[in-house]
Protein backbone atom coordinates (compact mmCIF):
# COMPACT_ATOMS: atom_id res chain seq x y z
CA UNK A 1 4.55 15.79 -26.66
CA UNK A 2 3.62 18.63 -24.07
CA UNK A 3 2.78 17.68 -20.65
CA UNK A 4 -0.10 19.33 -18.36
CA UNK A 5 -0.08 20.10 -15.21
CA UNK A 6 -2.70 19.23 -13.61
CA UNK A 7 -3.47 19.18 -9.43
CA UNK A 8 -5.19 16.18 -7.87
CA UNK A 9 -5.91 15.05 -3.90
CA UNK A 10 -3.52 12.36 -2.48
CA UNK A 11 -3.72 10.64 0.60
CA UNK A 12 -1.65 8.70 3.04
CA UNK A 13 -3.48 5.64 4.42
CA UNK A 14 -3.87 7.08 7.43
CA UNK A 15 -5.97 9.83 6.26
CA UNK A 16 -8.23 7.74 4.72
CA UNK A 17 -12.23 7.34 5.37
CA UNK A 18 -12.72 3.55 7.25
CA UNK A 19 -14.25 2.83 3.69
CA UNK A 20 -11.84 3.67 2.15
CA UNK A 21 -9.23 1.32 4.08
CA UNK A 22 -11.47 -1.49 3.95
CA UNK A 23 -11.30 -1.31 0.40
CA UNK A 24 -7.36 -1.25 0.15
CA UNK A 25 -7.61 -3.79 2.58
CA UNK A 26 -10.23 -6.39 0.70
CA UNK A 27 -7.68 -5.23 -2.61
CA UNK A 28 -4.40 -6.64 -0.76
CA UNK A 29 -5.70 -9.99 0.30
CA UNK A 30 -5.38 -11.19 -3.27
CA UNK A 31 -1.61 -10.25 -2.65
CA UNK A 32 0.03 -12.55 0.37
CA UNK A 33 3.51 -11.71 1.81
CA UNK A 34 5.51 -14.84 1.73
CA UNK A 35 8.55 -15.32 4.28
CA UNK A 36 10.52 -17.81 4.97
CA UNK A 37 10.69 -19.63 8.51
CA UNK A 38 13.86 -20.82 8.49
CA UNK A 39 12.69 -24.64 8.86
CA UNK A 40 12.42 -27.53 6.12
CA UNK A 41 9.51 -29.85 6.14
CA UNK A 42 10.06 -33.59 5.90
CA UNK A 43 10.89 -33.30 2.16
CA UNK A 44 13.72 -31.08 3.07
CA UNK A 45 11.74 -28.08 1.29
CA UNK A 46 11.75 -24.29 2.70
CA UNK A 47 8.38 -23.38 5.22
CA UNK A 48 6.82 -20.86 3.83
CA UNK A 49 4.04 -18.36 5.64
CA UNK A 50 1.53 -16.24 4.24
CA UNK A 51 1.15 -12.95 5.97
CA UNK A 52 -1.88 -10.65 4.71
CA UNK A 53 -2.33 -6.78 5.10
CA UNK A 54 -5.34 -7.65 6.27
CA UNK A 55 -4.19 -9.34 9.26
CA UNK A 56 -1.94 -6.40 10.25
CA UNK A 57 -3.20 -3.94 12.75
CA UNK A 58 -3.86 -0.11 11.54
CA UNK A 59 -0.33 1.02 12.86
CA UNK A 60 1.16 -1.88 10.78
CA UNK A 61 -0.76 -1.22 8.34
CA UNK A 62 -0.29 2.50 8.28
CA UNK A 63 3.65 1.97 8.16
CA UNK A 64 3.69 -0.74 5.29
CA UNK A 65 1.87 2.33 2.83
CA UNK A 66 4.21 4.90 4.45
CA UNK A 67 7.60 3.14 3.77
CA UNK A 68 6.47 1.69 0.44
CA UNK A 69 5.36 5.87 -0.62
CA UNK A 70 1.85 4.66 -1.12
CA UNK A 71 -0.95 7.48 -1.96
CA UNK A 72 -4.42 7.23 -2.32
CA UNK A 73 -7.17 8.56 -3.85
CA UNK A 74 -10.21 9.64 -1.67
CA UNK A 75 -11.70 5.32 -2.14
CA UNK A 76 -8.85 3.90 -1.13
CA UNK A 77 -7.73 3.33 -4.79
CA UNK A 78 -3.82 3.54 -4.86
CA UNK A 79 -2.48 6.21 -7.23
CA UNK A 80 0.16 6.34 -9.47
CA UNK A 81 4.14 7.74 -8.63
CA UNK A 82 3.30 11.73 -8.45
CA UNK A 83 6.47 14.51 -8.64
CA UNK A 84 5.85 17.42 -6.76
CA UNK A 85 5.81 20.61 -7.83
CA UNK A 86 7.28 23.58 -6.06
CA UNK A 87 6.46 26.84 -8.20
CA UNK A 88 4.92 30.21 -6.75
CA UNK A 89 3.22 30.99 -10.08
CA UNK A 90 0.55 27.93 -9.35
């Protein structure tokens, strides 16, 4: 199997259009954060919140996709691991 290289536009969340964040954004609220507060309900069973990416301000937001390596594509679609490629012949 031969691989090709090929060159395509990433981008960090923060470079993003507004449209494109809004559409990352409506994508994540299918995906809640859960945490645990610490407390038990009456049934002695764990608290659990729901935290949405949604609900996070654009400087949370923008730190979530940076420590998690997330890249996008120019409509806010996430894109898959990429391996850069260092070469002076390209």
């Amino acid at each position: 199997m031969m691989s090709k290289l090929i060159t395509i536009r990433a981008y960090k969340f923060a470079e993003l259009s507004d449209k494109a964040k809004e559409k990352f954004v409506h994508e994540m609220w299918d995906m809640p954060f859960e945490s645990e507060t610490g407390e038990y309900d009456a049934d002695g069973e764990m608290i659990v919140e729901y935290d949405y990416f949604g609900e996070w301000d654009l400087e949370e937001q923008i730190d979530y996709c940076e420590m998690n390596n997330h890249l996008f594509n120019k409509y806010g679609q996430l894109v898959g691991h990429l391996e850069e490629v260092h070469d002076e012949n390209l």
